[in-house]
N, C-alpha and C. Protein backbone atom coordinates (compact mmCIF):
# COMPACT_ATOMS: atom_id res chain seq x y z
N UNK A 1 -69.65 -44.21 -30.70
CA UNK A 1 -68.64 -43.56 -29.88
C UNK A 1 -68.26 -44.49 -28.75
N UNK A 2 -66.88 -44.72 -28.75
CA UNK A 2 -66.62 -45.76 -27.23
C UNK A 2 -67.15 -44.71 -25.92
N UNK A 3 -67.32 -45.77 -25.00
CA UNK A 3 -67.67 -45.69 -23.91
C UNK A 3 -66.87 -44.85 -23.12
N UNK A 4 -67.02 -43.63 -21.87
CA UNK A 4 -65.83 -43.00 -21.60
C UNK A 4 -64.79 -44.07 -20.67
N UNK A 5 -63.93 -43.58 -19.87
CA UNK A 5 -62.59 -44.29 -19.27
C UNK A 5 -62.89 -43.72 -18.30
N UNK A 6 -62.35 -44.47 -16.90
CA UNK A 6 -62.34 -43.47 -15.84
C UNK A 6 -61.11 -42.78 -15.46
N UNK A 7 -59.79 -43.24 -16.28
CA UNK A 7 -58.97 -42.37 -15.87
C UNK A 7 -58.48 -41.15 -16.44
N UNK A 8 -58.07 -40.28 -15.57
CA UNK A 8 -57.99 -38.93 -16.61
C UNK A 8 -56.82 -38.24 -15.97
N UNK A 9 -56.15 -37.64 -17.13
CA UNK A 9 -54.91 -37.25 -16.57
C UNK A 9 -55.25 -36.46 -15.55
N UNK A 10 -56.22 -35.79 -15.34
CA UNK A 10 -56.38 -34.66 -14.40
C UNK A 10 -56.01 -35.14 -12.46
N UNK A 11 -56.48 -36.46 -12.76
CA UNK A 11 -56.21 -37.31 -11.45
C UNK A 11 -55.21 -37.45 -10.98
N UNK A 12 -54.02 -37.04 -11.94
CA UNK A 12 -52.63 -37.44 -11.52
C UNK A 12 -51.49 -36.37 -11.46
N UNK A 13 -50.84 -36.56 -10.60
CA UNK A 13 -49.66 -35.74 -9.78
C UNK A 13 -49.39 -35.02 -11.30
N UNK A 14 -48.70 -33.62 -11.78
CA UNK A 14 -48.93 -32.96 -12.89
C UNK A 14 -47.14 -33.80 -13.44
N UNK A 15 -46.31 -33.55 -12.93
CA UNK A 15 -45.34 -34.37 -13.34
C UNK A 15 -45.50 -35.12 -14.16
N UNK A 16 -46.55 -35.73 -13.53
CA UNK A 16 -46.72 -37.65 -14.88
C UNK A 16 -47.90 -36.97 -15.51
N UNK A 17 -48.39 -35.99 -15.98
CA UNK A 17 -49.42 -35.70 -16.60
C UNK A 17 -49.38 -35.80 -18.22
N UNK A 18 -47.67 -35.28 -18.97
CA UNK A 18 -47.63 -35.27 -20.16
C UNK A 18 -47.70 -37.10 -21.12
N UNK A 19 -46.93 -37.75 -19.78
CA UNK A 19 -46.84 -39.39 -20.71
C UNK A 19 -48.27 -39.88 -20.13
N UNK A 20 -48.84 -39.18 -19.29
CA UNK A 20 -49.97 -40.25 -18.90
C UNK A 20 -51.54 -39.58 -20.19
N UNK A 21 -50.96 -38.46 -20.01
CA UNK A 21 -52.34 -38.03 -21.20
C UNK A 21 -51.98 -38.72 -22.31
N UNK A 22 -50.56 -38.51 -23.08
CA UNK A 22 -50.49 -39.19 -24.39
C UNK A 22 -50.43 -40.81 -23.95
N UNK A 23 -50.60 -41.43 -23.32
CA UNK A 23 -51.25 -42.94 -22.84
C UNK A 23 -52.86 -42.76 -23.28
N UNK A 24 -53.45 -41.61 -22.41
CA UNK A 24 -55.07 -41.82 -22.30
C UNK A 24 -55.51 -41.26 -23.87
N UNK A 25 -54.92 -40.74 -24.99
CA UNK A 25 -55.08 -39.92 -26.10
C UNK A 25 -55.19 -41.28 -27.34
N UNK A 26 -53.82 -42.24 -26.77
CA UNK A 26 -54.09 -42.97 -27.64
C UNK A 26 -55.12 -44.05 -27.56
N UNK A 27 -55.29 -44.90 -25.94
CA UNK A 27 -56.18 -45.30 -25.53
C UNK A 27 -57.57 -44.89 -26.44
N UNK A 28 -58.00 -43.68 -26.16
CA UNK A 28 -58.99 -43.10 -26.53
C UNK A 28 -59.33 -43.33 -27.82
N UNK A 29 -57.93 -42.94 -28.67
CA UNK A 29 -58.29 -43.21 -30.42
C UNK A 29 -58.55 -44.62 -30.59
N UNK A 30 -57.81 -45.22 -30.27
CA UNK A 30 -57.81 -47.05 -30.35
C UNK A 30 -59.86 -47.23 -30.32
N UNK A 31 -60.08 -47.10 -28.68
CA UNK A 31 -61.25 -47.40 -28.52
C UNK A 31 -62.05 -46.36 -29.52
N UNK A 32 -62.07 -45.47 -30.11
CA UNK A 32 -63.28 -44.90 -31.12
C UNK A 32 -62.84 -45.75 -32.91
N UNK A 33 -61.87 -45.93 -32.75
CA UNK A 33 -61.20 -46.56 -34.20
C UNK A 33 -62.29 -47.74 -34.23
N UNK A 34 -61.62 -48.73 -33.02
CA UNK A 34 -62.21 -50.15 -32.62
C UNK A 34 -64.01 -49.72 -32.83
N UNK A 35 -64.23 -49.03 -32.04
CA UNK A 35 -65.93 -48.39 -32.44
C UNK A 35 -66.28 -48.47 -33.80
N UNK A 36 -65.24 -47.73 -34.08
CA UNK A 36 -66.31 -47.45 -35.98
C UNK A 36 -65.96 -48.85 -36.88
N UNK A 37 -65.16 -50.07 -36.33
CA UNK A 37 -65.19 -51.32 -37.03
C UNK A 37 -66.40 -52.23 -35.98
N UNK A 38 -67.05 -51.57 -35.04
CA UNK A 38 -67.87 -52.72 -34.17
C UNK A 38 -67.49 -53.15 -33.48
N UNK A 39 -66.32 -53.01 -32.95
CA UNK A 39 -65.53 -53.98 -31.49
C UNK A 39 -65.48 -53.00 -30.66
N UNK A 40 -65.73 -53.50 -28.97
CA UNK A 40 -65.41 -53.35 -27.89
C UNK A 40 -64.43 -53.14 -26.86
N UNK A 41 -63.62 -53.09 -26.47
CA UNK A 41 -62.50 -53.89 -25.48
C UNK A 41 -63.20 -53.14 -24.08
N UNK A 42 -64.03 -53.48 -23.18
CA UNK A 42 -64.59 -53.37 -22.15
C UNK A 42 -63.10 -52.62 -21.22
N UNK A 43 -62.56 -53.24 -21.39
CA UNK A 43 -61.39 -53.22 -19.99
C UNK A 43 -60.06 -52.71 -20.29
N UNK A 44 -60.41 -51.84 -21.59
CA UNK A 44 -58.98 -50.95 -22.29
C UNK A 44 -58.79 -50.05 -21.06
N UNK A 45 -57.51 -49.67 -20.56
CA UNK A 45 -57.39 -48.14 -19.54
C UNK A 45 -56.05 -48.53 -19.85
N UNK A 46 -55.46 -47.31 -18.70
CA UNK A 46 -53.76 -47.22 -19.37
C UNK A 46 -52.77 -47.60 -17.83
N UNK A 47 -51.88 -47.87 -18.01
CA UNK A 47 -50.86 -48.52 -16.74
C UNK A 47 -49.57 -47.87 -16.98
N UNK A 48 -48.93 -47.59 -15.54
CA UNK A 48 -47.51 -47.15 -15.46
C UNK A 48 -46.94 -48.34 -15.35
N UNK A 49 -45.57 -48.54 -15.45
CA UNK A 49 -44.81 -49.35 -15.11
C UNK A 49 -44.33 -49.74 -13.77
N UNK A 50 -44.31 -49.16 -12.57
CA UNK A 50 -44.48 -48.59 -11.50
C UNK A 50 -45.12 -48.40 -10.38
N UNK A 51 -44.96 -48.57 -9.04
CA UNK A 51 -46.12 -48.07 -8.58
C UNK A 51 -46.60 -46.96 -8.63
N UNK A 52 -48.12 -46.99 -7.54
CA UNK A 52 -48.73 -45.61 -7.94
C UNK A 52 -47.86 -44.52 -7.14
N UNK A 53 -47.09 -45.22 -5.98
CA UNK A 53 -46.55 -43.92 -4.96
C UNK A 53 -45.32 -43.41 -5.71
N UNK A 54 -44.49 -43.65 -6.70
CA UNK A 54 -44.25 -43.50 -7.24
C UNK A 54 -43.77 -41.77 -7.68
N UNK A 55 -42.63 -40.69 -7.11
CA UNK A 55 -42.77 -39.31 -7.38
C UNK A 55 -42.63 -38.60 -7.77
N UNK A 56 -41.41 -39.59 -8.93
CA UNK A 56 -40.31 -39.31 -10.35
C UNK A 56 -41.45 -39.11 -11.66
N UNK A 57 -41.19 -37.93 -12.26
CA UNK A 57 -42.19 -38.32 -13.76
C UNK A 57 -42.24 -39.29 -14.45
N UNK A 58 -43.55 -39.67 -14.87
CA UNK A 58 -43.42 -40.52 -15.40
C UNK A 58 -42.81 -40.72 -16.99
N UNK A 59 -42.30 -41.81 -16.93
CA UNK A 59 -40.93 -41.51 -18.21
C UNK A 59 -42.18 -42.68 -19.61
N UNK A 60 -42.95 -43.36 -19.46
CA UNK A 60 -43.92 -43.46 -20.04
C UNK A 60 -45.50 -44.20 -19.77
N UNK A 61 -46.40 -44.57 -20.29
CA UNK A 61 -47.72 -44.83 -19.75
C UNK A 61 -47.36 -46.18 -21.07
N UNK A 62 -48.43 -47.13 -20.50
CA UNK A 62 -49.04 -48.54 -21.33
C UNK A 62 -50.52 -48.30 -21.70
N UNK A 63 -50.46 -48.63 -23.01
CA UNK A 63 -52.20 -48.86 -23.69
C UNK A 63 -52.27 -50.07 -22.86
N UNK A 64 -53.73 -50.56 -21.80
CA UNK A 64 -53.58 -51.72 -21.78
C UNK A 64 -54.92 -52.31 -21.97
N UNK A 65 -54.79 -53.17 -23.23
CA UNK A 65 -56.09 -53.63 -24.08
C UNK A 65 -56.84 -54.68 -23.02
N UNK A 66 -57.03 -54.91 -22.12
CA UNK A 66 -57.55 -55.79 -21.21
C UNK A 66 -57.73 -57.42 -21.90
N UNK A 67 -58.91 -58.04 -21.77
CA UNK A 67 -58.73 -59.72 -22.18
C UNK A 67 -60.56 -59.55 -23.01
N UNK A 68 -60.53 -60.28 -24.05
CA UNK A 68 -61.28 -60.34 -24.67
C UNK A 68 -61.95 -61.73 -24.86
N UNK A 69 -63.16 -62.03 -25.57
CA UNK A 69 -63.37 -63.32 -25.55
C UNK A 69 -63.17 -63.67 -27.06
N UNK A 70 -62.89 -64.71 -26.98
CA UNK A 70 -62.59 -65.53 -28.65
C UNK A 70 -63.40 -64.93 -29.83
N UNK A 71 -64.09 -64.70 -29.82
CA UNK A 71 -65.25 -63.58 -31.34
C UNK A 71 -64.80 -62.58 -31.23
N UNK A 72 -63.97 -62.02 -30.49
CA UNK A 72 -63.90 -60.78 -30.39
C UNK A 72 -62.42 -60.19 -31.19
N UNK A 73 -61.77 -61.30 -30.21
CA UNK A 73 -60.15 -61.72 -31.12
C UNK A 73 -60.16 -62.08 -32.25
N UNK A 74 -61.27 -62.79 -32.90
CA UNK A 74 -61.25 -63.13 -34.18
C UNK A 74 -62.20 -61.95 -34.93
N UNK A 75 -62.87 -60.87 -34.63
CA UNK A 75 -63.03 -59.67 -35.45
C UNK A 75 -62.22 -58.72 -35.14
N UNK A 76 -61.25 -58.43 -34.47
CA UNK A 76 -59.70 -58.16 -34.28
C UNK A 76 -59.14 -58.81 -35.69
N UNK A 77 -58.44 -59.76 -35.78
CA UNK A 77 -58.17 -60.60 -36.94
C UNK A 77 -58.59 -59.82 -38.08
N UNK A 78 -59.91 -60.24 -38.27
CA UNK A 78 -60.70 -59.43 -39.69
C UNK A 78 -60.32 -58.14 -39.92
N UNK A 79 -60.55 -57.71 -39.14
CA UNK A 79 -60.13 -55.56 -39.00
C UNK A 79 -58.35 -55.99 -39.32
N UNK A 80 -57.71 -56.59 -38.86
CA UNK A 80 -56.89 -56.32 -39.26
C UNK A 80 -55.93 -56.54 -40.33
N UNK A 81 -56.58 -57.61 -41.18
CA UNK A 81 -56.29 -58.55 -42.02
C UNK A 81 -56.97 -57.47 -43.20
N UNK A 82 -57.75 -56.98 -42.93
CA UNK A 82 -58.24 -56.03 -44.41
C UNK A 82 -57.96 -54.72 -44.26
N UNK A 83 -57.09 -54.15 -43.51
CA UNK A 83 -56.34 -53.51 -43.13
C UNK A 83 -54.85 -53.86 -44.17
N UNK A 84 -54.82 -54.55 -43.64
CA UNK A 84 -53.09 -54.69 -44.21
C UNK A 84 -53.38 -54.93 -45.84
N UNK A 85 -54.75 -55.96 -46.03
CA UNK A 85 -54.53 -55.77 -47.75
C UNK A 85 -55.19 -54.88 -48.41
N UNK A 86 -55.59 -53.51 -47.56
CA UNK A 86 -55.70 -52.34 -47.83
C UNK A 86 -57.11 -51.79 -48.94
């Protein structure tokens, strides 16, 4: 099971709550997917486009996969390469 996230829609102004949960929903699947092939991404969380003061809804959220080290990108690769030839 991935590791939890610290952000949660609950933290945020309710306005931006619907694009920021479906940000943290997919986040979430990514990191348990990535789990059940053995990879990590330590530093996955999700980003507005925007600042935080920001008071307009938010119109959408970013998966943002953080930086990985080279083995990691290359079992990325693998997962995804036997993926596509199915």
């Amino acid at each position: 099971m991935a590791t939890p996230h610290p952000a949660t829609a609950q933290q945020l102004p309710p306005t931006t709550a619907p694009k920021i949960q479906e940000a943290l929903d997919a986040r979430d699947a990514l990191a348990d997917a990535l789990s059940q092939a053995g990879i990590q991404l330590p530093a996955m969380d999700i980003r507005t486009p925007w600042a935080d003061d920001r008071k307009a809804e938010a119109r959408y959220a970013l998966v943002h996969l953080g930086v990985c080290s080279a083995p990691i990108a290359l079992l990325l690769v693998d997962v995804i390469t036997k993926g596509i030839a199915g």
